[in-house]
N, C-alpha and C. Protein backbone atom coordinates (compact mmCIF):
# COMPACT_ATOMS: atom_id res chain seq x y z
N UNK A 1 -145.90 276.89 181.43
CA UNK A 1 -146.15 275.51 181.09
C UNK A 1 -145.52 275.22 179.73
N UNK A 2 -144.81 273.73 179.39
CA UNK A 2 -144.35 273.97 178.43
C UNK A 2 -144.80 273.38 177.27
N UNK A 3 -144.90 273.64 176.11
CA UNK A 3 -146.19 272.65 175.21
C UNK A 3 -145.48 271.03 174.75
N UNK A 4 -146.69 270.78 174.75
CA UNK A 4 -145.99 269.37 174.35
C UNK A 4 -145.21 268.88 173.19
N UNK A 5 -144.67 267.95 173.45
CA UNK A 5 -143.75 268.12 171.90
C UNK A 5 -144.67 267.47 170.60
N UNK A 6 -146.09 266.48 170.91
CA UNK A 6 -146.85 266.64 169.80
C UNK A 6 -147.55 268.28 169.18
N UNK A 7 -147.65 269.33 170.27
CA UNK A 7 -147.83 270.28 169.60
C UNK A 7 -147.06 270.69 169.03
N UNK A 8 -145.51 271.17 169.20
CA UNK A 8 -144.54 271.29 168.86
C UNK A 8 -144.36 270.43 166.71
N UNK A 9 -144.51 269.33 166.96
CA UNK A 9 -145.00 268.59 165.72
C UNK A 9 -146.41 269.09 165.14
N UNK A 10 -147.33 269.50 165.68
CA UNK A 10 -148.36 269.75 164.67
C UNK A 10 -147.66 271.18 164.01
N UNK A 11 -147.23 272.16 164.91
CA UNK A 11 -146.92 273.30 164.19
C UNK A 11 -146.09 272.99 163.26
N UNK A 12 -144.98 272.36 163.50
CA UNK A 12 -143.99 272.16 162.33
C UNK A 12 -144.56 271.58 161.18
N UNK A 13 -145.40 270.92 161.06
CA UNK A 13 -145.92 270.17 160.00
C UNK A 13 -147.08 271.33 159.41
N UNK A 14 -148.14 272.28 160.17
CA UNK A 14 -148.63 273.24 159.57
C UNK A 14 -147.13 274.81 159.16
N UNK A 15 -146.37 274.93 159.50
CA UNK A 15 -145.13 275.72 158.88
C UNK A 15 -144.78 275.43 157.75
N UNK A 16 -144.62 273.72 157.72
CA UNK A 16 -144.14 273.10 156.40
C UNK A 16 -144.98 273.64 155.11
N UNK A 17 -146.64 273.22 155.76
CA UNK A 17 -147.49 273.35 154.65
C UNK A 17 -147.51 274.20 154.36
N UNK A 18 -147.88 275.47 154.78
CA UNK A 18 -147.82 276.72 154.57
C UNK A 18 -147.03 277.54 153.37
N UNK A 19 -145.33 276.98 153.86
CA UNK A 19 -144.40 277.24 152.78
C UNK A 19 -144.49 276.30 151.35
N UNK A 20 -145.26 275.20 151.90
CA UNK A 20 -144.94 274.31 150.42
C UNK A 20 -143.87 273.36 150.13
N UNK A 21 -143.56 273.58 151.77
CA UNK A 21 -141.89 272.52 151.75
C UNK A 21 -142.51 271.05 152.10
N UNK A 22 -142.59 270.44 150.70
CA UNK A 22 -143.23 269.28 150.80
C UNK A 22 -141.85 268.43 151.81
N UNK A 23 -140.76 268.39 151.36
CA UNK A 23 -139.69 267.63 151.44
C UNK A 23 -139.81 267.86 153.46
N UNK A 24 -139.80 269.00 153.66
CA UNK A 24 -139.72 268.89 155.45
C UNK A 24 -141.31 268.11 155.93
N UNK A 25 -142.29 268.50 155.13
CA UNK A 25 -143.67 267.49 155.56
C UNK A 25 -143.28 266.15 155.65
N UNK A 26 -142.74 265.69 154.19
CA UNK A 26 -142.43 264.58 154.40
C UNK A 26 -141.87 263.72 155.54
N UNK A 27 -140.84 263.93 156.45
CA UNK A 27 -140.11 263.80 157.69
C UNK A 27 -140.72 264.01 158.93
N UNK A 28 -142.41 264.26 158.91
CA UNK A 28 -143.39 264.49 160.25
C UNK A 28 -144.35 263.44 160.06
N UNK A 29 -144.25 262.59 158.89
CA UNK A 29 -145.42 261.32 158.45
C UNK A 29 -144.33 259.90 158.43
N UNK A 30 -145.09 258.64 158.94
CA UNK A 30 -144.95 258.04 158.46
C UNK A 30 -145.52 257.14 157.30
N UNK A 31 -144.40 256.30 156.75
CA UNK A 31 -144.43 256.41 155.49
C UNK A 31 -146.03 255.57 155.16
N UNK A 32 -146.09 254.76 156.07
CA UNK A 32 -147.95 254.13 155.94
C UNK A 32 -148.93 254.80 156.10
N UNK A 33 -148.80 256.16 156.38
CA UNK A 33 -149.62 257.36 156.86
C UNK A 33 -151.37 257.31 155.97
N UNK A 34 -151.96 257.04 157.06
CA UNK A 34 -153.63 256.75 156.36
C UNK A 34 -154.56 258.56 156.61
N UNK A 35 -154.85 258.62 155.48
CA UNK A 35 -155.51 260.00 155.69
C UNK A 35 -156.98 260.37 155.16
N UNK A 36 -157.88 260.39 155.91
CA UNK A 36 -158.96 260.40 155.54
C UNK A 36 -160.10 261.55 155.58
N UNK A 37 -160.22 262.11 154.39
CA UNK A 37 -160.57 263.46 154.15
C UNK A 37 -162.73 263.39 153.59
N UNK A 38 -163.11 263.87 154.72
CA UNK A 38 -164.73 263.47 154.81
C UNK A 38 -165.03 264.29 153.83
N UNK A 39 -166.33 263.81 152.95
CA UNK A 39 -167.30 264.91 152.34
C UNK A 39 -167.38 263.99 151.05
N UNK A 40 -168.33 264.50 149.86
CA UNK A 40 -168.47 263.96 148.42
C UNK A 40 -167.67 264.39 147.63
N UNK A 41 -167.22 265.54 147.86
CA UNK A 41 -166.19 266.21 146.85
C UNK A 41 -165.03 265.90 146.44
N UNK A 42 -164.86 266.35 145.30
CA UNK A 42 -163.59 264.99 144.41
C UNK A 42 -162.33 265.15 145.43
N UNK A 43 -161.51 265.97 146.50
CA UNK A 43 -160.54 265.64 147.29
C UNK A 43 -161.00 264.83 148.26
N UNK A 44 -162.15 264.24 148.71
CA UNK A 44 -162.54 263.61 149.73
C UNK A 44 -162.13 262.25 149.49
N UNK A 45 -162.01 261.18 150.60
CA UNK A 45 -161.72 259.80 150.51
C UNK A 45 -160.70 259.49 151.08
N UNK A 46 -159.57 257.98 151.01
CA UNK A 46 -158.65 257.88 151.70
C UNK A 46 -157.63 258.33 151.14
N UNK A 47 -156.74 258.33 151.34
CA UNK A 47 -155.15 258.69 150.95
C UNK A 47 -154.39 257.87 151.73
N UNK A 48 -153.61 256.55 151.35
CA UNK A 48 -152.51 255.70 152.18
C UNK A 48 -151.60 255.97 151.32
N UNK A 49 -150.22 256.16 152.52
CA UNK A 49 -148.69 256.64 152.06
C UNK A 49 -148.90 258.03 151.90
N UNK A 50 -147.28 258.14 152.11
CA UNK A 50 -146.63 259.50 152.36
C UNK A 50 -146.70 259.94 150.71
N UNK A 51 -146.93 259.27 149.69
CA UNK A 51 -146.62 259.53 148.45
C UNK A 51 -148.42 260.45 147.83
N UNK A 52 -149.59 259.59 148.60
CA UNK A 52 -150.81 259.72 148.76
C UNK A 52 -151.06 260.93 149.24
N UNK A 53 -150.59 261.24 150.30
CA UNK A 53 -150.73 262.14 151.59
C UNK A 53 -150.27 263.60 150.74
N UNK A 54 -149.05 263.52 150.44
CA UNK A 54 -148.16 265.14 149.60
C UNK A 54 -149.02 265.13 148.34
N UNK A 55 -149.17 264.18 147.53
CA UNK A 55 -150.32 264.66 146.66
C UNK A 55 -151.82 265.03 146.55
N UNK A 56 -152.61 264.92 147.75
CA UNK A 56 -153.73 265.21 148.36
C UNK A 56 -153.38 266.57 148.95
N UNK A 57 -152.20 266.95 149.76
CA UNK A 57 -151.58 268.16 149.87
C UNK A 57 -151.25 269.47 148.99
N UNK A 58 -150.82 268.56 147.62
CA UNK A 58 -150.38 269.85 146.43
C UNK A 58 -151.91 269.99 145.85
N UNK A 59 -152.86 269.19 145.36
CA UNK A 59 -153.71 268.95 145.09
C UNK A 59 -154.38 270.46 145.70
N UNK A 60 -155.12 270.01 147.09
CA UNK A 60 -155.97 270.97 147.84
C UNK A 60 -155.08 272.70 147.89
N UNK A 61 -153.63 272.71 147.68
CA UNK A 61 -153.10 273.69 147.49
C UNK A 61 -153.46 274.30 146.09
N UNK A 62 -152.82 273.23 145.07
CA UNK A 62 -153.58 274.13 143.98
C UNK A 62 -155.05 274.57 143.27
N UNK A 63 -156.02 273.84 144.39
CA UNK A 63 -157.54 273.71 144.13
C UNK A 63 -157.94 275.25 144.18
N UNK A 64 -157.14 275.73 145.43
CA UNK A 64 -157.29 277.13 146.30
C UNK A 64 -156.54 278.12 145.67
N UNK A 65 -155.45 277.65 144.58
CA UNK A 65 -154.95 278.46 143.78
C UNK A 65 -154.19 279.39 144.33
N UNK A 66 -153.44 278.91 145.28
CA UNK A 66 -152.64 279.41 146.54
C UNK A 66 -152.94 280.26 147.18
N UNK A 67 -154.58 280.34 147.37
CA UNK A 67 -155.13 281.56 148.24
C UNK A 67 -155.39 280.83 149.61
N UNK A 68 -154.78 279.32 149.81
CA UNK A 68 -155.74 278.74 151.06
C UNK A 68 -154.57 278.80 152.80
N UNK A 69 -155.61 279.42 153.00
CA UNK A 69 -154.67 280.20 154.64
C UNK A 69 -155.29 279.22 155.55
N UNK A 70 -154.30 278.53 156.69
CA UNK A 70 -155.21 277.90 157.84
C UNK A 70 -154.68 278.43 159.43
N UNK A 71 -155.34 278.58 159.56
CA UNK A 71 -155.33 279.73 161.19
C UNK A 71 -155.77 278.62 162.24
N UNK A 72 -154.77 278.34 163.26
CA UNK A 72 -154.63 277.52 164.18
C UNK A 72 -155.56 278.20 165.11
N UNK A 73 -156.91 277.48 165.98
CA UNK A 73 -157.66 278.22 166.57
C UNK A 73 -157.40 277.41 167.96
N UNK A 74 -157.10 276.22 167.89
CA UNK A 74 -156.72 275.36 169.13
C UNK A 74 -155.83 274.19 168.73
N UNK A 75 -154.77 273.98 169.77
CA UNK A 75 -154.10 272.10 169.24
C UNK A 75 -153.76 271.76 170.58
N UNK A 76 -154.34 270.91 170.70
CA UNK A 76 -154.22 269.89 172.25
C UNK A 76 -153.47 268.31 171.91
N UNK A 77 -152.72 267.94 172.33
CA UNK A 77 -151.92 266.92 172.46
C UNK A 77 -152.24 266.13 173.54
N UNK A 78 -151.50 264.42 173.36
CA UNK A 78 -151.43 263.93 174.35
C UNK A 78 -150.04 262.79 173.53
N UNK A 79 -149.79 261.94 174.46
CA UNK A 79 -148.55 261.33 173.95
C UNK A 79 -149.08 260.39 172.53
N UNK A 80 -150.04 260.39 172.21
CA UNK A 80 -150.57 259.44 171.24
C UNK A 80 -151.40 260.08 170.36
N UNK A 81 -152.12 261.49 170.52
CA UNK A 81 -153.13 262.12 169.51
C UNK A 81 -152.61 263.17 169.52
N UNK A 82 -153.31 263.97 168.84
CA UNK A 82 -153.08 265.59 168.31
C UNK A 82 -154.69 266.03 168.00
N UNK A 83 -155.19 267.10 168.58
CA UNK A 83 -156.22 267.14 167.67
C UNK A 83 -156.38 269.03 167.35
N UNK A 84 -156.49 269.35 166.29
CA UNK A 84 -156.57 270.94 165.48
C UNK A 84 -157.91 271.07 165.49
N UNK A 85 -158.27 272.27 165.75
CA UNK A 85 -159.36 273.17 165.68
C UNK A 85 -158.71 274.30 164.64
N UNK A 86 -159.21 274.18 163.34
CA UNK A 86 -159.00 275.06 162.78
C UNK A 86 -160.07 276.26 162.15
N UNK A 87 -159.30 277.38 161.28
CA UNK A 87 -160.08 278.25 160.52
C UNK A 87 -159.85 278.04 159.42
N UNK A 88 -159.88 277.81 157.99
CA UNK A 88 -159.11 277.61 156.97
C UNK A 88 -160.34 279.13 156.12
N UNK A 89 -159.49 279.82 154.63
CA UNK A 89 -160.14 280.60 154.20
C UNK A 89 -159.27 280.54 152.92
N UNK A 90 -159.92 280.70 151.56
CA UNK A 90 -159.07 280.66 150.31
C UNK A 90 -160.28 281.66 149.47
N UNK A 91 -159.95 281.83 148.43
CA UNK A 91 -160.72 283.36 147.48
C UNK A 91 -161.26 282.82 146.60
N UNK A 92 -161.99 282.36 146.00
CA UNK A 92 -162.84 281.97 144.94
C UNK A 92 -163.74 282.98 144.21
N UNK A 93 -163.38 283.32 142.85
CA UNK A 93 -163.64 284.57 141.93
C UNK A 93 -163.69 285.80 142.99
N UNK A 94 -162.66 286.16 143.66
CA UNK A 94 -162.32 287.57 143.97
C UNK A 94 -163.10 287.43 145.65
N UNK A 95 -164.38 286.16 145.64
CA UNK A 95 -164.78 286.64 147.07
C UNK A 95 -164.04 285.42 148.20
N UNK A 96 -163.68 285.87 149.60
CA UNK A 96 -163.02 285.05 150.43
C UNK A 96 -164.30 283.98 150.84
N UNK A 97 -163.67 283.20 151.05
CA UNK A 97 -163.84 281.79 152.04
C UNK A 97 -163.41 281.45 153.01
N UNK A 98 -164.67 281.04 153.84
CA UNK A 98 -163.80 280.70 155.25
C UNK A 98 -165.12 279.43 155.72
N UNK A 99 -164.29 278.68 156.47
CA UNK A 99 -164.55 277.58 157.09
C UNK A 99 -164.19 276.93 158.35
N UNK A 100 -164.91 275.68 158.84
CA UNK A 100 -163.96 275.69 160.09
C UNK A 100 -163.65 274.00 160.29
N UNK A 101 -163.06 273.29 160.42
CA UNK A 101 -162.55 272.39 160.44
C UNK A 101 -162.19 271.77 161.57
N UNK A 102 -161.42 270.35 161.83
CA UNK A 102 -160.93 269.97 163.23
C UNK A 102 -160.15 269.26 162.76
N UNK A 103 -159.58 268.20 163.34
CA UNK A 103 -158.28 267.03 162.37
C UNK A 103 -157.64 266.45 163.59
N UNK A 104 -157.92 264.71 163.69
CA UNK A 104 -157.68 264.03 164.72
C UNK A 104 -156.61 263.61 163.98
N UNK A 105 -155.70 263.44 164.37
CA UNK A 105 -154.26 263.16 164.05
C UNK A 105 -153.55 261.85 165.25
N UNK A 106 -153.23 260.71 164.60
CA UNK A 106 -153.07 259.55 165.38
C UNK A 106 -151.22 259.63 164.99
N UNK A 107 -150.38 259.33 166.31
CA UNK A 107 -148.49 259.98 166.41
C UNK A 107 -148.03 258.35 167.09
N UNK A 108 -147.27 257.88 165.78
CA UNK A 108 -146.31 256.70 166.52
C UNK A 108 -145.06 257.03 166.31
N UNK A 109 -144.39 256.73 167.08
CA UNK A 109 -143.08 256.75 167.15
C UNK A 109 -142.26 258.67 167.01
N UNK A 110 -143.61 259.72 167.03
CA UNK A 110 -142.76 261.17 166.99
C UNK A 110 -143.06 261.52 165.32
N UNK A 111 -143.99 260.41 164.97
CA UNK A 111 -144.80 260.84 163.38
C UNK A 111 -145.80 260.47 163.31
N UNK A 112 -146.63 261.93 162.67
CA UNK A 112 -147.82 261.44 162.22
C UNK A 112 -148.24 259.97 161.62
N UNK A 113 -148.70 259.52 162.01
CA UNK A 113 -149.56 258.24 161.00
C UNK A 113 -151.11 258.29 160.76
N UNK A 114 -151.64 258.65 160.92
CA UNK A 114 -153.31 258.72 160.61
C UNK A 114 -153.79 260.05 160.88
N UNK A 115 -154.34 260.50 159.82
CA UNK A 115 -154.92 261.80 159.68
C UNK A 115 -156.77 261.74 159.36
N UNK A 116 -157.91 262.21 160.33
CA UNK A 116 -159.27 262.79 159.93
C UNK A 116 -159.20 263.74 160.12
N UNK A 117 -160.05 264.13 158.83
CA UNK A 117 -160.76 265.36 159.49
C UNK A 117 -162.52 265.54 159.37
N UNK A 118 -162.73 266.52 160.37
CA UNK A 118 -164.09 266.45 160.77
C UNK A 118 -164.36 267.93 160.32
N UNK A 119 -165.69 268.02 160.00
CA UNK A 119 -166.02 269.40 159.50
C UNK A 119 -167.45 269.58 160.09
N UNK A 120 -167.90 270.70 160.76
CA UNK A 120 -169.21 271.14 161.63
C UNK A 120 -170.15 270.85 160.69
N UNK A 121 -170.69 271.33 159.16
CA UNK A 121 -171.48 271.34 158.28
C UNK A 121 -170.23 270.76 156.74
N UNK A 122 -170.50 269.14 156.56
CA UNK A 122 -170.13 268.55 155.84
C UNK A 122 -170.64 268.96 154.06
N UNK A 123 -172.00 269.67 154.42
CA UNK A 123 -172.40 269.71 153.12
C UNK A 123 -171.90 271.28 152.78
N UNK A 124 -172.01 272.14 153.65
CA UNK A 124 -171.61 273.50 153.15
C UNK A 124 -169.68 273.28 152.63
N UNK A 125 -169.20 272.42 153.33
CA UNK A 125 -167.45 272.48 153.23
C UNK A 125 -167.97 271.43 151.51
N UNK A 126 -168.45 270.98 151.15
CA UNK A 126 -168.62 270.21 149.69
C UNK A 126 -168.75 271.38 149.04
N UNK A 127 -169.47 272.37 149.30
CA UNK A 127 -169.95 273.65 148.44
C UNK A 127 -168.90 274.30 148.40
N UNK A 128 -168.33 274.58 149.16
CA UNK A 128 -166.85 275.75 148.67
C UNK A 128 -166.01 274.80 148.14
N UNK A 129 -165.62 273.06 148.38
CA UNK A 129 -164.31 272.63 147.47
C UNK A 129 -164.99 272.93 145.96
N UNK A 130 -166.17 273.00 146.01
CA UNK A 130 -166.81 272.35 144.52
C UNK A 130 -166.68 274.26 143.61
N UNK A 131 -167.02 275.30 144.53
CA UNK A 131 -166.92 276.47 144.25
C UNK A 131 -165.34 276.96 143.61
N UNK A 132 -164.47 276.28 145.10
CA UNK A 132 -163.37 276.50 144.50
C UNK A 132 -162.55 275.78 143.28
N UNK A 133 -162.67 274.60 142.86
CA UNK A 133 -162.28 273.61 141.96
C UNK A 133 -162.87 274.10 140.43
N UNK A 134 -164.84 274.37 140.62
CA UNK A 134 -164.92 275.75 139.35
C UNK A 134 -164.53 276.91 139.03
N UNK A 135 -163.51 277.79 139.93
CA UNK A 135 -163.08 278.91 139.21
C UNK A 135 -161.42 278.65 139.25
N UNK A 136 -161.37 277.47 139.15
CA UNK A 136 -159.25 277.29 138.85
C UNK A 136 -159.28 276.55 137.37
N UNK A 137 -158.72 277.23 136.75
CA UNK A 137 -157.90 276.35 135.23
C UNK A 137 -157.70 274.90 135.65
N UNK A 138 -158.16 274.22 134.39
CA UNK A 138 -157.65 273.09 134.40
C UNK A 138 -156.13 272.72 134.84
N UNK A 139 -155.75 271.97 135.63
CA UNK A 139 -154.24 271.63 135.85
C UNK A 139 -153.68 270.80 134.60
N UNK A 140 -152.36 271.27 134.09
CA UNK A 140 -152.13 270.38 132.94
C UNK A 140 -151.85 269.28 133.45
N UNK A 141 -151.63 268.69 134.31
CA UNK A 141 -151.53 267.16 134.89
C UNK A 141 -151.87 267.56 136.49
N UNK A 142 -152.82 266.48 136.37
CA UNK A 142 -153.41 266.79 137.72
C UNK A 142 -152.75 265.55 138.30
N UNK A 143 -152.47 266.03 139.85
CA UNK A 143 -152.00 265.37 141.08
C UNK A 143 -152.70 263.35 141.01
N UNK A 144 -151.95 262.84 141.39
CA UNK A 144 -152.39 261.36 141.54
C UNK A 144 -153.48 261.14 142.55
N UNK A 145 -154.88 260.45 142.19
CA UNK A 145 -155.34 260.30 143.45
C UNK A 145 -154.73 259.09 144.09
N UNK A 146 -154.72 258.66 145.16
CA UNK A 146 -154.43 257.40 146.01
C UNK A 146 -155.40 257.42 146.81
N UNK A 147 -156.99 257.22 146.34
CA UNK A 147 -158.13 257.37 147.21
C UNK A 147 -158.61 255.76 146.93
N UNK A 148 -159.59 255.10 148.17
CA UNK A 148 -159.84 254.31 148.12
C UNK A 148 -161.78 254.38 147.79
N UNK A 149 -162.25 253.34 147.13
CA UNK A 149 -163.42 253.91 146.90
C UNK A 149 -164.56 253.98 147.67
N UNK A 150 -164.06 254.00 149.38
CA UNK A 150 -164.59 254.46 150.42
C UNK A 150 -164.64 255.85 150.04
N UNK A 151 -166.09 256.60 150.35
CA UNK A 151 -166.56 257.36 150.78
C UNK A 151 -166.86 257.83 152.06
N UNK A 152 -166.69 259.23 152.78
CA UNK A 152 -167.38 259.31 154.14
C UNK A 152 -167.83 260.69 153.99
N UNK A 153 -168.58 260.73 154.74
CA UNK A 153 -169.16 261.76 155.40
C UNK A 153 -169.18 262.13 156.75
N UNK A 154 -169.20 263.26 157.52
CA UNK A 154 -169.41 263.06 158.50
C UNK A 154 -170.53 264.50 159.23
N UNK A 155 -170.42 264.15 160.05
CA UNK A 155 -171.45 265.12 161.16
C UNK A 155 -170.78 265.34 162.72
N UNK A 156 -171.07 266.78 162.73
CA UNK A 156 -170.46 266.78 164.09
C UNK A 156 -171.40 268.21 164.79
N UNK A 157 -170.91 268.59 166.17
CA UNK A 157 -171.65 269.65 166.35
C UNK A 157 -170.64 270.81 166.28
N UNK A 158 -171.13 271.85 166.01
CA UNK A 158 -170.53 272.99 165.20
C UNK A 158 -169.71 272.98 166.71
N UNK A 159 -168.57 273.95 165.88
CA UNK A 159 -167.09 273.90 166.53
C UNK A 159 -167.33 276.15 166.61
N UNK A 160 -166.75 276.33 167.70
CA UNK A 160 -167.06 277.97 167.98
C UNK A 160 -165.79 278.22 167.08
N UNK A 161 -166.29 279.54 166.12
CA UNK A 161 -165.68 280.21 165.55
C UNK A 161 -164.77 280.61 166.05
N UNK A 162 -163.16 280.81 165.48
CA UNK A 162 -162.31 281.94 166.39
C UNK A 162 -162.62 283.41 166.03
N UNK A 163 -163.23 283.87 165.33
CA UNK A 163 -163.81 284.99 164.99
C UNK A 163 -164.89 285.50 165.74
């Protein structure tokens, strides 16, 4: 069977991230791209534009202090959505982290445009950004937010471990 070409696009866009090649991310979003990241914690909120989106990206990269790994546990497509089941895990003072995540992803035209994500236990995923954000050095210039002063939260029912 052959995968769809939105999966085909989610991987390329998690490859991108991975390496840090903002410039190839860039070219899987469009440029109105709305992204909305649940929880209280200071990366949470909206992000509109591709300019929003890569800095909410370097941001959560350097929060994790380049320890943050995300392990594809499922991605199902259809000609219009994408949706990830993930594992994500980063090191905070020497001990690992792991979590589990999901991310409904809305595709016009063969690019991302709208990004959620959903998390099983909203308040435990606040506890590790907040864990991890206290053991990283101050950034000498920290990333731009482009958050709107919407807040969300969300709730869902726990998602099976790939572990």
């Amino acid at each position: 069977m052959l995968e769809h070409p939105n999966v085909a696009l989610w991987r390329n866009v998690h490859q991108a991230f991975s390496r840090g090649d903002l410039e190839t991310l860039r070219t899987h979003f469009t440029e109105d791209v709305v992204c909305r990241i649940g929880g209280s914690h200071p990366l949470s909120g909206e992000r509109t534009g591709i300019g929003g989106l890569l800095a909410y990206m370097q941001a959560l990269t350097e929060m994790a202090g380049g320890t943050l790994r995300l392990e594809p546990h499922e991605v199902m497509a259809t000609d219009e959505h994408i949706v990830a089941l993930v594992r994500l895990s980063a090191t905070s003072e020497g001990r690992p982290l792991h979590w589990n995540a999901a991310a409904i992803y809305h595709v016009r035209d063969g690019k991302i445009s709208q990004i959620e994500t959903i998390s099983p236990d909203q308040v435990a995923i606040d506890e590790i950004y907040y864990r991890l954000l206290a053991s990283r050095p101050p950034s000498p210039s920290p990333a731009p937010r482009h958050v709107s002063s919407r807040r969300m939260t969300h709730r869902a029912g726990r998602l099976a471990s790939s572990r």
